[in-house]
N, C-alpha and C. Protein backbone atom coordinates (compact mmCIF):
# COMPACT_ATOMS: atom_id res chain seq x y z
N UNK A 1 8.40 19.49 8.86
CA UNK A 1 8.41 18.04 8.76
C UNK A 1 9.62 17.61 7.91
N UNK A 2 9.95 16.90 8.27
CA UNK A 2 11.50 16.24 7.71
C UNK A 2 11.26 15.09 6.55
N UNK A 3 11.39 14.94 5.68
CA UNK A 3 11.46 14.29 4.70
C UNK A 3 12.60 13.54 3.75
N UNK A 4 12.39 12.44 3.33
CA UNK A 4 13.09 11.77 2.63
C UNK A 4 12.74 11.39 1.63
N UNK A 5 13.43 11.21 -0.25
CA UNK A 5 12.79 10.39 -1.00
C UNK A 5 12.91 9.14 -1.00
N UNK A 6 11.85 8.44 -1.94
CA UNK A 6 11.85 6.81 -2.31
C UNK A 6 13.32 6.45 -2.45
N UNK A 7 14.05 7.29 -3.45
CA UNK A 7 15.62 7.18 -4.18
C UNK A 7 16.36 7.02 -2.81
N UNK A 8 16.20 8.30 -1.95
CA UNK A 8 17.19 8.08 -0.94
C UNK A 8 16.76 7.50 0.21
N UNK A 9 15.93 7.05 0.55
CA UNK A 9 15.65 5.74 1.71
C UNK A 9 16.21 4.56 0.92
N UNK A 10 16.15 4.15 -0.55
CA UNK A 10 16.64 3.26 -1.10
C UNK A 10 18.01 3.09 -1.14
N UNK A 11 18.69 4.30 -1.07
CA UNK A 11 20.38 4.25 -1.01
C UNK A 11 21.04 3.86 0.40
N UNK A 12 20.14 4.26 1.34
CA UNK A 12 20.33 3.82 2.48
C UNK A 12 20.27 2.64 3.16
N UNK A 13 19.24 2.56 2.41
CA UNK A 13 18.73 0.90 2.51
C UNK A 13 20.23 -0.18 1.86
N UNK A 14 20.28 0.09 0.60
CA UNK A 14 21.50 -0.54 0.14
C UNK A 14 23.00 -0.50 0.47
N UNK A 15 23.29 0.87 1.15
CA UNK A 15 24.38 1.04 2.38
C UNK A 15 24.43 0.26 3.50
N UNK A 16 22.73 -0.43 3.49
CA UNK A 16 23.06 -1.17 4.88
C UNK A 16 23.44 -0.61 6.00
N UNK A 17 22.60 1.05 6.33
CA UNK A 17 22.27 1.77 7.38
C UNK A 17 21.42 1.27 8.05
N UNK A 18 21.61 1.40 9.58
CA UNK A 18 20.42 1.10 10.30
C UNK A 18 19.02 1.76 10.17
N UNK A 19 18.24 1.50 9.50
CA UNK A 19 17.14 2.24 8.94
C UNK A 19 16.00 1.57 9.98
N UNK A 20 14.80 2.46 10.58
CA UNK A 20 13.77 1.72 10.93
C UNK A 20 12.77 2.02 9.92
N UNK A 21 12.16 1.43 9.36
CA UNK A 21 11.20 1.61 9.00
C UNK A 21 9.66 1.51 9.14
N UNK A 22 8.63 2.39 9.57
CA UNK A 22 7.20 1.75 9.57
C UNK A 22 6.36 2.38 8.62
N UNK A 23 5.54 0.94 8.06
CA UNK A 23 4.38 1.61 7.47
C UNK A 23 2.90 1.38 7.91
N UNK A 24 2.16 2.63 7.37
CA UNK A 24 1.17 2.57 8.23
C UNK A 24 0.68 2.62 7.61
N UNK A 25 0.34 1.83 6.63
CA UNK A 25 -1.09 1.37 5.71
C UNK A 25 -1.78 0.24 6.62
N UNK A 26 -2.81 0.03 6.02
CA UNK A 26 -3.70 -0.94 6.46
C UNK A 26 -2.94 -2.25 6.36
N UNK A 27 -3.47 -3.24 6.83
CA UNK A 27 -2.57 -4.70 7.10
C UNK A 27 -3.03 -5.59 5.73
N UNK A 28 -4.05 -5.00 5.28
CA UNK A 28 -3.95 -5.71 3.81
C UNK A 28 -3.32 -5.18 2.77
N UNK A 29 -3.24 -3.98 2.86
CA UNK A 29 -2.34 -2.65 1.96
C UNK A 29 -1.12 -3.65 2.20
N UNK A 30 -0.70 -4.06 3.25
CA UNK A 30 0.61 -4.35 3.51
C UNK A 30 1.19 -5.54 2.96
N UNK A 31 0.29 -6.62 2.92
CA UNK A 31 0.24 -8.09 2.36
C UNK A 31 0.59 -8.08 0.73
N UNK A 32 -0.05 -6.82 0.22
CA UNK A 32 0.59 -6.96 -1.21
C UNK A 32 2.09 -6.65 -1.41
N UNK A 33 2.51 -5.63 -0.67
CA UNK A 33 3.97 -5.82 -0.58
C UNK A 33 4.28 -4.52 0.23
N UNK A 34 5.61 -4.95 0.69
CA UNK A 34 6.04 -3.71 1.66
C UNK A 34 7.46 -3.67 1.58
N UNK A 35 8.41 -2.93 2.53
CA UNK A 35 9.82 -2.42 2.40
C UNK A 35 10.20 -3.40 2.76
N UNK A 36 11.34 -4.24 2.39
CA UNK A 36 11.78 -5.39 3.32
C UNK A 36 12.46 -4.69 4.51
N UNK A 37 11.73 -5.93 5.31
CA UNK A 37 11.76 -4.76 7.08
C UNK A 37 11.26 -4.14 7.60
N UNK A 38 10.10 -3.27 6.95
CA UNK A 38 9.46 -2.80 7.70
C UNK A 38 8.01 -2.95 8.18
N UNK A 39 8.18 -2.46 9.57
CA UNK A 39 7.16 -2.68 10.49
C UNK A 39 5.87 -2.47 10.48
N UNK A 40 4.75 -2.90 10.32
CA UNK A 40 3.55 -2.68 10.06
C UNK A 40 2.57 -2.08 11.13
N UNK A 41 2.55 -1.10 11.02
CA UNK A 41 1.41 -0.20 12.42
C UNK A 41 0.62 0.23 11.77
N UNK A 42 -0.87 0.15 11.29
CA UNK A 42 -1.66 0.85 10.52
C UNK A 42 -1.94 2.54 11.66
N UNK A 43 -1.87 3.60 10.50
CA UNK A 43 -1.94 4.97 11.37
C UNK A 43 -3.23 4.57 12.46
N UNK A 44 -4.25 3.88 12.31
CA UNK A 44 -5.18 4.09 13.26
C UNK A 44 -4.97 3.70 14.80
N UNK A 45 -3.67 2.73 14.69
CA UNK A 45 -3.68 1.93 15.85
C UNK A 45 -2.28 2.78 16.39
N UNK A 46 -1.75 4.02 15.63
CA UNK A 46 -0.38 4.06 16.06
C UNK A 46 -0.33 4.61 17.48
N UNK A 47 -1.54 5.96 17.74
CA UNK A 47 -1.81 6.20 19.53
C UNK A 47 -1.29 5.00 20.03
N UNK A 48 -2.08 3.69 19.82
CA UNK A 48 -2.35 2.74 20.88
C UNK A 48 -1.14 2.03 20.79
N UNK A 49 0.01 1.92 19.65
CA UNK A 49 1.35 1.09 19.60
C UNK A 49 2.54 2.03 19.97
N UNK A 50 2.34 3.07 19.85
CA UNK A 50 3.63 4.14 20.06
C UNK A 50 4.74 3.50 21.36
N UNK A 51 4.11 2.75 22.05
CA UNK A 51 4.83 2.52 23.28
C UNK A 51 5.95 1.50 22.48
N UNK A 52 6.03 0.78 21.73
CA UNK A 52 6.86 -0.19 20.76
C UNK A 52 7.40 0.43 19.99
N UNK A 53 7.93 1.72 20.01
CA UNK A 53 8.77 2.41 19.41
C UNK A 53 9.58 3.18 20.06
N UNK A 54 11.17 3.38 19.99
CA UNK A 54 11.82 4.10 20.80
C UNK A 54 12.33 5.17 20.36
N UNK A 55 12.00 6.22 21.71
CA UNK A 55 12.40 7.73 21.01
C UNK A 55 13.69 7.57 20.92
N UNK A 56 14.69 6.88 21.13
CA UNK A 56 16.72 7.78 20.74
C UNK A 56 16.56 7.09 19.37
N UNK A 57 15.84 6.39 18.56
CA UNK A 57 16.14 6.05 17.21
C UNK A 57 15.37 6.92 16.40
N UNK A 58 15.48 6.55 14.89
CA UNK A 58 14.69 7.47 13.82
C UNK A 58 14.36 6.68 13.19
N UNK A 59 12.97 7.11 12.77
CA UNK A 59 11.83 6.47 12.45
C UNK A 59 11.23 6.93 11.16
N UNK A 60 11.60 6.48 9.50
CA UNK A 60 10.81 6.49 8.23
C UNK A 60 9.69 6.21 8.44
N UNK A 61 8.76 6.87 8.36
CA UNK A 61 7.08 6.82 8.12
C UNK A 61 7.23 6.81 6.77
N UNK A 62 6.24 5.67 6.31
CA UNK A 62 5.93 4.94 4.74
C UNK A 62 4.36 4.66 4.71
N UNK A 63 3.32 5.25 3.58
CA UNK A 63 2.12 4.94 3.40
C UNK A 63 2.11 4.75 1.65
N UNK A 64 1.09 4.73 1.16
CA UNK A 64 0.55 4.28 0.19
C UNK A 64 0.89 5.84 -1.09
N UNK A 65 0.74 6.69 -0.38
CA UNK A 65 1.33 8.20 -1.17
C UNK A 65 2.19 9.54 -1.04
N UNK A 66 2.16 8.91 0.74
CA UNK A 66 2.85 10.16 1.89
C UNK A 66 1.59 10.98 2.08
N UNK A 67 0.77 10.87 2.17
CA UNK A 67 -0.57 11.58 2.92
C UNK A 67 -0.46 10.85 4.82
N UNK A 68 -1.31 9.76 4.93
CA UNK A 68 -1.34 9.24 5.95
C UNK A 68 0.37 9.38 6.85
N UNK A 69 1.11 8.71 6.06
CA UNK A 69 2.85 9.06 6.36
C UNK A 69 2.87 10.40 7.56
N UNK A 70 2.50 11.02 6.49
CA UNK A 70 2.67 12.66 6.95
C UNK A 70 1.95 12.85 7.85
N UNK A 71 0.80 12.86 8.40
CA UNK A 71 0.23 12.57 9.55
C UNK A 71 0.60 11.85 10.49
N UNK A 72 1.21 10.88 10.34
CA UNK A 72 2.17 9.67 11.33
C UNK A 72 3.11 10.78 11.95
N UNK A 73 3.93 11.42 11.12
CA UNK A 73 5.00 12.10 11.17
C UNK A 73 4.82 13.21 12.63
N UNK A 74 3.78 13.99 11.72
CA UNK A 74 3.30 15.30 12.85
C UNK A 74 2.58 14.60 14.60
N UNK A 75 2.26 13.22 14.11
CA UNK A 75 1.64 12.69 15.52
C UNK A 75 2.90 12.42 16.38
N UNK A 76 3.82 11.70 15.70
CA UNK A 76 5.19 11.28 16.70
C UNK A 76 5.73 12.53 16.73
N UNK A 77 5.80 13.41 16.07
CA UNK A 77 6.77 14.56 16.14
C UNK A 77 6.52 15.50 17.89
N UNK A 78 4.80 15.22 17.64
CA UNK A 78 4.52 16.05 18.75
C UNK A 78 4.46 15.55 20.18
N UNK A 79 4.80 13.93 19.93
CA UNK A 79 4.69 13.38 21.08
C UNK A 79 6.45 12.58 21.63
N UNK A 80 7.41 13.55 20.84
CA UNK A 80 9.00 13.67 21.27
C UNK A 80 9.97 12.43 20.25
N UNK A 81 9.32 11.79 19.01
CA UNK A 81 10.00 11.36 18.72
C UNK A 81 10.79 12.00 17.16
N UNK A 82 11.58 11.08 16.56
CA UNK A 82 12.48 11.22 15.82
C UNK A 82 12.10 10.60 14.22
N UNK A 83 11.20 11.28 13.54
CA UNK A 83 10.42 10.57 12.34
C UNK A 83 11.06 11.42 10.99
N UNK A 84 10.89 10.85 9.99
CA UNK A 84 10.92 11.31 8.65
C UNK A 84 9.52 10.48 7.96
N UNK A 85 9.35 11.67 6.85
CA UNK A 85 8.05 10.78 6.43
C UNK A 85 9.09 10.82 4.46
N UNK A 86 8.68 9.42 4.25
CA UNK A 86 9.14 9.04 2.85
C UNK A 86 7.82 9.82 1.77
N UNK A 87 8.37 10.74 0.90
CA UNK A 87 7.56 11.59 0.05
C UNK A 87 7.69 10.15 -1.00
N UNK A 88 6.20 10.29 -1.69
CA UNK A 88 5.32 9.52 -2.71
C UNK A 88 4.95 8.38 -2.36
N UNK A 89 5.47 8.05 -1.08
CA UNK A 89 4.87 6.94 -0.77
C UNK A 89 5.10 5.32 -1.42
N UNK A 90 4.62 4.27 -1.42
CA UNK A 90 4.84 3.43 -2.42
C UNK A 90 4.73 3.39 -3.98
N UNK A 91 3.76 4.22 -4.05
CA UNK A 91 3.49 4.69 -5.41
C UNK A 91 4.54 5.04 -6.01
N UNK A 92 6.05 5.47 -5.66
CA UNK A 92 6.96 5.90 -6.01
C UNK A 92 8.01 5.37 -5.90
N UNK A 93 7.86 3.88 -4.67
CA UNK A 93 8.63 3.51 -4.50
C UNK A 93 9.72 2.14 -5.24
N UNK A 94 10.69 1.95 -6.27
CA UNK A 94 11.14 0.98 -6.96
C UNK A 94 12.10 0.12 -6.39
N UNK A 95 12.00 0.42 -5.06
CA UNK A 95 13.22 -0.71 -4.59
C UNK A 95 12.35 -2.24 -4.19
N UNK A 96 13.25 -2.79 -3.29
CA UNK A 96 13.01 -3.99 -3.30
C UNK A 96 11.75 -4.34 -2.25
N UNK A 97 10.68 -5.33 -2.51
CA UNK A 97 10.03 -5.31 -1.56
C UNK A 97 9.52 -6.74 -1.05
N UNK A 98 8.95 -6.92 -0.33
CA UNK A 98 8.48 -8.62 0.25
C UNK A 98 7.09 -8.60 0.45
């Protein structure tokens, strides 16, 4: 599984790389704050949304600790796409958020 930290999704972020980002916390998890930009798929619904994601891009998986993340990760991984999962999750995360 391919991984990224909080620090360096944040440097990227501030390079103003094309970054996708999704997180897959719950939609109230999400309301308290999230990555600016990124996309909200809670892991339960991701089977049923995967079609709204495209395999030639790469895809940051973001949860609440990198547990769920990491599971996101191994589900797209096995079904041909292009994921990283962000280690610590928000819990770790100090950049900017909305």
């Amino acid at each position: 599984m391919k991984k990224i930290s909080t620090k360096e999704l944040q440097n990227l972020i501030e390079e103003n790389k094309d970054i996708n980002i999704i997180d897959v916390r719950e939609v109230d998890e999400v309301t308290q704050e999230k990555i600016i930009g990124a996309i909200n798929i809670p892991l339960g619904l991701l089977e049923f949304r995967m079609h709204e994601l495209d395999k030639s891009k790469k895809y940051v998986m973001v949860c609440r600790s990198g547990g769920r993340s990491g599971r996101a990760v191994q589900f797209l991984e096995s079904q041909g796409f292009n994921v990283i999962n962000m280690t610590g999750g928000m819990l770790a995360w100090e950049g900017q958020t909305e």
